[in-house]
C-alpha atoms as a PDB file:
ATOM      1  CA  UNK A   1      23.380 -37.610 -16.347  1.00  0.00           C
ATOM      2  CA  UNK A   2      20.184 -36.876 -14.385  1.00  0.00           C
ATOM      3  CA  UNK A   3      21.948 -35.347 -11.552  1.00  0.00           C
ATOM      4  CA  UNK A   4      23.567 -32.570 -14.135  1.00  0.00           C
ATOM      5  CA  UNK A   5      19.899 -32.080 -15.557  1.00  0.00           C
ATOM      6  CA  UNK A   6      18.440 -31.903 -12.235  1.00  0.00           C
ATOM      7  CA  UNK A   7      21.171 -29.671 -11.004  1.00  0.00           C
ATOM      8  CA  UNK A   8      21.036 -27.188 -13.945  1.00  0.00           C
ATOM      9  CA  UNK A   9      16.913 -27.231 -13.124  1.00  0.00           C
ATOM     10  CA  UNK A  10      18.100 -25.902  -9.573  1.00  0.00           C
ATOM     11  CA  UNK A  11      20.375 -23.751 -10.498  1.00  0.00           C
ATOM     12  CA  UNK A  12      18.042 -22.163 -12.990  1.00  0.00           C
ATOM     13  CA  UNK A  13      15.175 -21.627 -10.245  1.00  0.00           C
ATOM     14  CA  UNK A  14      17.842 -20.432  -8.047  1.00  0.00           C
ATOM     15  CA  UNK A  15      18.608 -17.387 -11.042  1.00  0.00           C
ATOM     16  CA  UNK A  16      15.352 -16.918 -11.770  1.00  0.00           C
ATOM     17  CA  UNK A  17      14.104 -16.346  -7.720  1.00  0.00           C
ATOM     18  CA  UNK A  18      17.853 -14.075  -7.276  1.00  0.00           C
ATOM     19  CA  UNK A  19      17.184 -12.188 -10.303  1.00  0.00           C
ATOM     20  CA  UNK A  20      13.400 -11.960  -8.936  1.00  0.00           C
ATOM     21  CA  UNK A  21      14.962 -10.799  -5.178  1.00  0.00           C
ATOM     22  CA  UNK A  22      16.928  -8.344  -7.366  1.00  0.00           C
ATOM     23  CA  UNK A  23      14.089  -6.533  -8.812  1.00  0.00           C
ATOM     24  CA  UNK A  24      12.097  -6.006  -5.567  1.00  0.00           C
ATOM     25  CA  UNK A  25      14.833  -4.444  -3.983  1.00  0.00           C
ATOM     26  CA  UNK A  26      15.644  -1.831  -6.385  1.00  0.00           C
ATOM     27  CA  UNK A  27      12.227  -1.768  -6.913  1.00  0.00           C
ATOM     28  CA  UNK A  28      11.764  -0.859  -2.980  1.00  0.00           C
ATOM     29  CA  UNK A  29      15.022   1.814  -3.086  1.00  0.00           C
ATOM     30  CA  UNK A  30      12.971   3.830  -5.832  1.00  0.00           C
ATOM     31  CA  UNK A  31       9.921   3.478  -3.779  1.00  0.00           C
ATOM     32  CA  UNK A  32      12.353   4.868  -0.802  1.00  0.00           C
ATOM     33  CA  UNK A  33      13.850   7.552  -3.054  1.00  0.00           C
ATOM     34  CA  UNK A  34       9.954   9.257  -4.814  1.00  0.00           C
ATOM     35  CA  UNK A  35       7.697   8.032  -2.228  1.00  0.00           C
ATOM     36  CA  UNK A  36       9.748   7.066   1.417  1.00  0.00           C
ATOM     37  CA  UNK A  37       6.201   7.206   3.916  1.00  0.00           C
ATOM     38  CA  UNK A  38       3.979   5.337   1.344  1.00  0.00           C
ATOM     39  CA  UNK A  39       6.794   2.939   0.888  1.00  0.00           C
ATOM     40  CA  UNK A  40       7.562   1.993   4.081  1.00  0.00           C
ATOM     41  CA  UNK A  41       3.679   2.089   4.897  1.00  0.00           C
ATOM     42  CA  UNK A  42       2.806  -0.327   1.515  1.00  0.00           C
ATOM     43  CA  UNK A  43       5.999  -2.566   3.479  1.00  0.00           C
ATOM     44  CA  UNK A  44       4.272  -2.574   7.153  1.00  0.00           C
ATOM     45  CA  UNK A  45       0.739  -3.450   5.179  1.00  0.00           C
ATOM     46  CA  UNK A  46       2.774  -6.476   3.827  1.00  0.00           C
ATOM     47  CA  UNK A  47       4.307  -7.179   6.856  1.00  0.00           C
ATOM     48  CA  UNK A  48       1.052  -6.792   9.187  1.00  0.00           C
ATOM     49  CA  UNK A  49      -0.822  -9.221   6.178  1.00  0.00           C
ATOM     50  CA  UNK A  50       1.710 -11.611   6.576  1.00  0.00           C
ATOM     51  CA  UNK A  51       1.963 -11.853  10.303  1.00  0.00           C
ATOM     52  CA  UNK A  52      -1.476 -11.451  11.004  1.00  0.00           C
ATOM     53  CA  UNK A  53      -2.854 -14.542   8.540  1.00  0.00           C
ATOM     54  CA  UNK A  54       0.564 -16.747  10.468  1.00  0.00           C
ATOM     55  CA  UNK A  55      -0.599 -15.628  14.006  1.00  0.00           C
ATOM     56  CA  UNK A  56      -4.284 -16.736  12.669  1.00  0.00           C
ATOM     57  CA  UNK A  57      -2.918 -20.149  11.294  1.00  0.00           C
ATOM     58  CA  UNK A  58      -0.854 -20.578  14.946  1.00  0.00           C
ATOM     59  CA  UNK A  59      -4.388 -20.070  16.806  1.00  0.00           C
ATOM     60  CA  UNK A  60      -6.235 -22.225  14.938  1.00  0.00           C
ATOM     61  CA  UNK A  61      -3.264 -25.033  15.362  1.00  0.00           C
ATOM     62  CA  UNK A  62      -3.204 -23.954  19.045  1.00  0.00           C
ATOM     63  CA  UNK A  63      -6.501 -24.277  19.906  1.00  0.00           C
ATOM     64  CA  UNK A  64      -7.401 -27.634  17.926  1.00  0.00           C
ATOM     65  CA  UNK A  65      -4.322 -29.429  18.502  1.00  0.00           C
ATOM     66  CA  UNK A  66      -2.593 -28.650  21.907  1.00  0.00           C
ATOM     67  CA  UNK A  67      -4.370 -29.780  25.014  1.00  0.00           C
ATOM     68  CA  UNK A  68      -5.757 -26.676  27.077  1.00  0.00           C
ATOM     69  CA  UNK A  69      -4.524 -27.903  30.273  1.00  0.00           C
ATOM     70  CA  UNK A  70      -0.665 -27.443  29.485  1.00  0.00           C
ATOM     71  CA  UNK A  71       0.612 -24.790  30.719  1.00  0.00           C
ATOM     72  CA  UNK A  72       1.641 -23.261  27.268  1.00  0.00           C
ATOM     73  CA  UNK A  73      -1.725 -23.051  25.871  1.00  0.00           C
ATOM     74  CA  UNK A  74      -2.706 -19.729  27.239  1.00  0.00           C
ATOM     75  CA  UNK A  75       0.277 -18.086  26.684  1.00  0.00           C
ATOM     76  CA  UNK A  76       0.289 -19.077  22.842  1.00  0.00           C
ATOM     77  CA  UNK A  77      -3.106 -19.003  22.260  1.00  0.00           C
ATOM     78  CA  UNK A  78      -3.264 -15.196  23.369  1.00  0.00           C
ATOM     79  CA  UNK A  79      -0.023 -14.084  22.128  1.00  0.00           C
ATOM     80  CA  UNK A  80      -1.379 -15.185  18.531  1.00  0.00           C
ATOM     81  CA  UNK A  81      -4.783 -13.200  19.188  1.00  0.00           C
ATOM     82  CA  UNK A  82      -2.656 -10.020  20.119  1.00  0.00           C
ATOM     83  CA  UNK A  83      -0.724 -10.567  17.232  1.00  0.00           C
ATOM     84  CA  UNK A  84      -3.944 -10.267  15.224  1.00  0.00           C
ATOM     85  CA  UNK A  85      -4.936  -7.203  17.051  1.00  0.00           C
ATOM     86  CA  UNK A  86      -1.842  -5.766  16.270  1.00  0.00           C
ATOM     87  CA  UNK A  87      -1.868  -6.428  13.210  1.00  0.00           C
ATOM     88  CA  UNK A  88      -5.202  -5.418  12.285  1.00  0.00           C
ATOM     89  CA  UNK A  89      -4.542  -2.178  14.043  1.00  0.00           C
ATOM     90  CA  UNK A  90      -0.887  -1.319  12.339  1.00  0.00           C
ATOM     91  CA  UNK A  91      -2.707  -2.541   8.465  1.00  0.00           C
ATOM     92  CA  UNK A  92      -5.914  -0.186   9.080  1.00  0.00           C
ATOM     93  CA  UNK A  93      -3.187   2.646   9.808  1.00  0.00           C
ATOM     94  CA  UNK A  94      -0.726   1.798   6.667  1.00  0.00           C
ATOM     95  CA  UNK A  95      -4.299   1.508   4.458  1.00  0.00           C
ATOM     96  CA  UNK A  96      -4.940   5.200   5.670  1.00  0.00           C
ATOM     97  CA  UNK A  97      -1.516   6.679   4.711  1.00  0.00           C
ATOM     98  CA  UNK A  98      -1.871   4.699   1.592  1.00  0.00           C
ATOM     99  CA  UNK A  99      -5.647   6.020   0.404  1.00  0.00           C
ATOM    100  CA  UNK A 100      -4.239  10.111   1.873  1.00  0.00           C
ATOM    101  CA  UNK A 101      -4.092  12.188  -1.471  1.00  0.00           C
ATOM    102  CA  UNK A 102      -0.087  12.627  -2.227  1.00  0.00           C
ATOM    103  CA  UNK A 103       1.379  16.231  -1.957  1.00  0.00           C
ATOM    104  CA  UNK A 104       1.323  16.637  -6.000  1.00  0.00           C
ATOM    105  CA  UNK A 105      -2.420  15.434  -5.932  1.00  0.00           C
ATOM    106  CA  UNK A 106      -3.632  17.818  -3.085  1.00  0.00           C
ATOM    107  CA  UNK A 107      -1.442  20.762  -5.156  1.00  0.00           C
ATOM    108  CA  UNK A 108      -3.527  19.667  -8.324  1.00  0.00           C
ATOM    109  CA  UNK A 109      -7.020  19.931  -6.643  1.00  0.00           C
ATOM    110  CA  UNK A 110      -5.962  23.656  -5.788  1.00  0.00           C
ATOM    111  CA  UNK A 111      -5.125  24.349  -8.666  1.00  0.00           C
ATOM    112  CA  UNK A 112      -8.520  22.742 -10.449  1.00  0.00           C
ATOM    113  CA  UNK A 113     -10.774  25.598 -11.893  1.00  0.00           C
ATOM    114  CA  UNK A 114     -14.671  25.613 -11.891  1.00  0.00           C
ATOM    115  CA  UNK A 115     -16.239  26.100 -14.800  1.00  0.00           C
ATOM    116  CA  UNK A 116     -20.344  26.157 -14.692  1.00  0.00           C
ATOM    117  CA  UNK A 117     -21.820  25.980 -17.951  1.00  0.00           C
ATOM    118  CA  UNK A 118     -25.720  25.551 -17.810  1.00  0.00           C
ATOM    119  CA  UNK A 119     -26.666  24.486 -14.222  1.00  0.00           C
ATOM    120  CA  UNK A 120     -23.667  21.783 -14.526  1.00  0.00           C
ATOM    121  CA  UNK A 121     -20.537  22.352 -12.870  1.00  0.00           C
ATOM    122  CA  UNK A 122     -17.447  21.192 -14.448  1.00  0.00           C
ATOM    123  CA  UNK A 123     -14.200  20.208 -12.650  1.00  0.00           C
ATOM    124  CA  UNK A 124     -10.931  20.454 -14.937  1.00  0.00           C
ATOM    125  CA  UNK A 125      -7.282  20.699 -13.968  1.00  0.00           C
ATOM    126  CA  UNK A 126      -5.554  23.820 -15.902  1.00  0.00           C
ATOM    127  CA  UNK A 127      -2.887  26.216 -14.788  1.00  0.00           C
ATOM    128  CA  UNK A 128      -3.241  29.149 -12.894  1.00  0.00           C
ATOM    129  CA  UNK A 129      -2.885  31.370 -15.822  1.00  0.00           C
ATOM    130  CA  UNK A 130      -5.599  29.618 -17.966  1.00  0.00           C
ATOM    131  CA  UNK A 131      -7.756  29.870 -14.660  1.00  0.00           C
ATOM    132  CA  UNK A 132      -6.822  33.192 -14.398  1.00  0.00           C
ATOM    133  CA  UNK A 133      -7.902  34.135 -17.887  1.00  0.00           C
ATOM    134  CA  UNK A 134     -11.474  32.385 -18.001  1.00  0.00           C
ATOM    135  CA  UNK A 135     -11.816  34.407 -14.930  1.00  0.00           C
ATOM    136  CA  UNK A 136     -10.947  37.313 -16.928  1.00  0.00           C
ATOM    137  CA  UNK A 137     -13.134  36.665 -19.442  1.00  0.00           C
ATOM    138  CA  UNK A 138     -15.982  35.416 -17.344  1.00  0.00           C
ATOM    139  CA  UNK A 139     -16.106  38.770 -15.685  1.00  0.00           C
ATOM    140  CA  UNK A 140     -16.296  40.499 -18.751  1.00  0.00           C
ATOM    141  CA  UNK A 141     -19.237  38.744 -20.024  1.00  0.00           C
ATOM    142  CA  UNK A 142     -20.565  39.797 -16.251  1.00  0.00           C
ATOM    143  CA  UNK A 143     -19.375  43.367 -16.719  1.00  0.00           C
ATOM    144  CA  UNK A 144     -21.182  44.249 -20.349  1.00  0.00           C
END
Protein backbone atom coordinates (compact mmCIF):
# COMPACT_ATOMS: atom_id res chain seq x y z
CA UNK A 1 0.00 0.00 0.00
CA UNK A 2 2.76 2.58 0.61
CA UNK A 3 4.37 2.03 -2.64
CA UNK A 4 0.83 3.07 -4.50
CA UNK A 5 0.73 6.20 -2.07
CA UNK A 6 4.23 6.99 -2.66
CA UNK A 7 3.89 6.42 -6.34
CA UNK A 8 0.72 8.55 -6.80
CA UNK A 9 2.94 11.40 -4.63
CA UNK A 10 5.45 11.05 -7.69
CA UNK A 11 3.32 10.99 -10.17
CA UNK A 12 1.54 14.04 -8.88
CA UNK A 13 4.93 16.16 -8.64
CA UNK A 14 5.72 14.81 -11.95
CA UNK A 15 2.05 16.69 -13.31
CA UNK A 16 2.45 19.43 -11.40
CA UNK A 17 6.44 20.26 -12.68
CA UNK A 18 5.01 19.07 -16.67
CA UNK A 19 2.08 21.19 -16.37
CA UNK A 20 4.62 23.91 -14.81
CA UNK A 21 7.22 23.15 -18.06
CA UNK A 22 4.00 23.67 -20.06
CA UNK A 23 3.29 27.12 -19.04
CA UNK A 24 6.83 28.54 -19.52
CA UNK A 25 6.95 27.46 -22.88
CA UNK A 26 3.91 28.95 -24.21
CA UNK A 27 4.63 31.51 -22.00
CA UNK A 28 8.16 32.01 -23.93
CA UNK A 29 6.32 31.51 -27.69
CA UNK A 30 4.11 34.69 -26.76
CA UNK A 31 7.14 36.40 -25.52
CA UNK A 32 8.67 35.27 -29.13
CA UNK A 33 5.50 36.29 -30.99
CA UNK A 34 4.91 40.46 -29.13
CA UNK A 35 8.33 40.94 -27.98
CA UNK A 36 11.13 38.39 -30.00
CA UNK A 37 14.63 40.75 -28.98
CA UNK A 38 13.49 41.36 -25.32
CA UNK A 39 12.60 37.75 -25.15
CA UNK A 40 15.44 36.18 -26.24
CA UNK A 41 17.54 38.94 -24.32
CA UNK A 42 15.31 38.30 -20.76
CA UNK A 43 16.45 34.25 -21.90
CA UNK A 44 20.41 35.06 -22.34
CA UNK A 45 20.06 37.23 -18.83
CA UNK A 46 18.78 33.84 -17.40
CA UNK A 47 21.14 31.91 -19.05
CA UNK A 48 24.33 34.25 -18.31
CA UNK A 49 22.80 34.28 -14.29
CA UNK A 50 22.79 30.77 -14.31
CA UNK A 51 26.14 30.00 -15.79
CA UNK A 52 27.90 32.67 -14.30
CA UNK A 53 26.84 31.82 -10.34
CA UNK A 54 27.86 27.63 -11.62
CA UNK A 55 31.24 28.83 -13.13
CA UNK A 56 31.58 30.87 -9.62
CA UNK A 57 30.60 27.71 -7.52
CA UNK A 58 33.28 25.51 -9.92
CA UNK A 59 36.11 28.19 -8.91
CA UNK A 60 35.55 28.25 -5.56
CA UNK A 61 35.49 24.14 -5.56
CA UNK A 62 38.58 24.42 -7.82
CA UNK A 63 40.60 26.47 -5.97
CA UNK A 64 39.87 25.04 -2.31
CA UNK A 65 39.69 21.53 -3.14
CA UNK A 66 42.00 20.43 -6.08
CA UNK A 67 45.70 20.58 -5.48
CA UNK A 68 47.38 23.47 -7.64
CA UNK A 69 50.12 21.37 -8.81
CA UNK A 70 47.93 19.00 -11.11
CA UNK A 71 48.01 19.76 -14.21
CA UNK A 72 44.18 20.47 -14.50
CA UNK A 73 44.06 23.19 -12.08
CA UNK A 74 44.92 26.02 -14.34
CA UNK A 75 42.99 25.06 -17.04
CA UNK A 76 39.71 24.81 -14.82
CA UNK A 77 40.37 27.37 -12.61
CA UNK A 78 40.60 29.97 -15.60
CA UNK A 79 38.07 28.54 -17.81
CA UNK A 80 35.53 29.17 -14.79
CA UNK A 81 36.90 32.91 -14.40
CA UNK A 82 36.29 33.45 -18.25
CA UNK A 83 33.10 32.02 -17.86
CA UNK A 84 32.35 34.77 -15.34
CA UNK A 85 33.69 37.37 -17.61
CA UNK A 86 31.56 36.22 -20.14
CA UNK A 87 28.94 36.14 -18.43
CA UNK A 88 29.06 39.34 -16.77
CA UNK A 89 29.71 40.88 -20.12
CA UNK A 90 26.67 39.04 -22.22
CA UNK A 91 24.07 39.95 -18.72
CA UNK A 92 25.25 43.80 -18.69
CA UNK A 93 24.32 43.70 -22.57
CA UNK A 94 20.78 41.71 -22.19
CA UNK A 95 20.10 44.33 -18.97
CA UNK A 96 20.62 47.18 -21.64
CA UNK A 97 18.20 45.85 -24.32
CA UNK A 98 15.93 45.10 -21.48
CA UNK A 99 15.90 48.86 -19.67
CA UNK A 100 15.84 50.48 -23.94
CA UNK A 101 12.29 52.18 -24.12
CA UNK A 102 10.08 49.69 -26.51
CA UNK A 103 9.01 51.08 -30.00
CA UNK A 104 5.27 51.86 -28.62
CA UNK A 105 6.93 53.72 -25.58
CA UNK A 106 9.42 55.90 -27.65
CA UNK A 107 6.11 56.58 -30.17
CA UNK A 108 4.21 57.69 -26.89
CA UNK A 109 6.92 60.19 -25.66
CA UNK A 110 6.50 61.88 -29.22
CA UNK A 111 3.44 62.09 -29.05
CA UNK A 112 3.38 63.63 -25.19
CA UNK A 113 2.24 67.38 -25.24
CA UNK A 114 3.62 70.19 -22.93
CA UNK A 115 1.43 71.98 -21.16
CA UNK A 116 2.97 74.96 -18.79
CA UNK A 117 0.57 76.27 -16.47
CA UNK A 118 2.18 78.77 -13.90
CA UNK A 119 6.01 78.31 -14.04
CA UNK A 120 5.26 74.33 -13.83
CA UNK A 121 5.53 72.28 -16.76
CA UNK A 122 3.26 69.45 -17.17
CA UNK A 123 3.95 66.23 -19.15
CA UNK A 124 0.66 64.31 -20.36
CA UNK A 125 0.19 61.74 -23.10
CA UNK A 126 -2.87 62.86 -25.52
CA UNK A 127 -3.33 62.46 -29.22
CA UNK A 128 -2.13 64.51 -31.80
CA UNK A 129 -5.41 66.11 -32.38
CA UNK A 130 -6.01 67.11 -28.68
CA UNK A 131 -2.29 68.45 -28.90
CA UNK A 132 -3.12 70.03 -31.87
CA UNK A 133 -6.11 71.85 -30.47
CA UNK A 134 -4.56 73.23 -27.08
CA UNK A 135 -2.10 74.51 -29.51
CA UNK A 136 -4.86 76.11 -31.24
CA UNK A 137 -6.22 77.52 -28.48
CA UNK A 138 -3.03 78.47 -26.75
CA UNK A 139 -2.22 80.67 -29.67
CA UNK A 140 -5.32 82.35 -29.53
CA UNK A 141 -5.04 83.40 -26.04
CA UNK A 142 -1.38 84.65 -27.49
CA UNK A 143 -3.01 86.29 -30.49
CA UNK A 144 -5.86 88.61 -28.57
Amino acid sequence: MFGLYMLAIYLGVAIIAAGFIMLLVVALAVGLVTHPIRTIALVFHKLAALSGGLALILALIAWFWTDHAKPDFIPCFLGSIGVIVASIIIRAFAEWILERPTRAERRAAKRTAVQFSGGTTMYMPVSEEVAMALDADRNERHDA
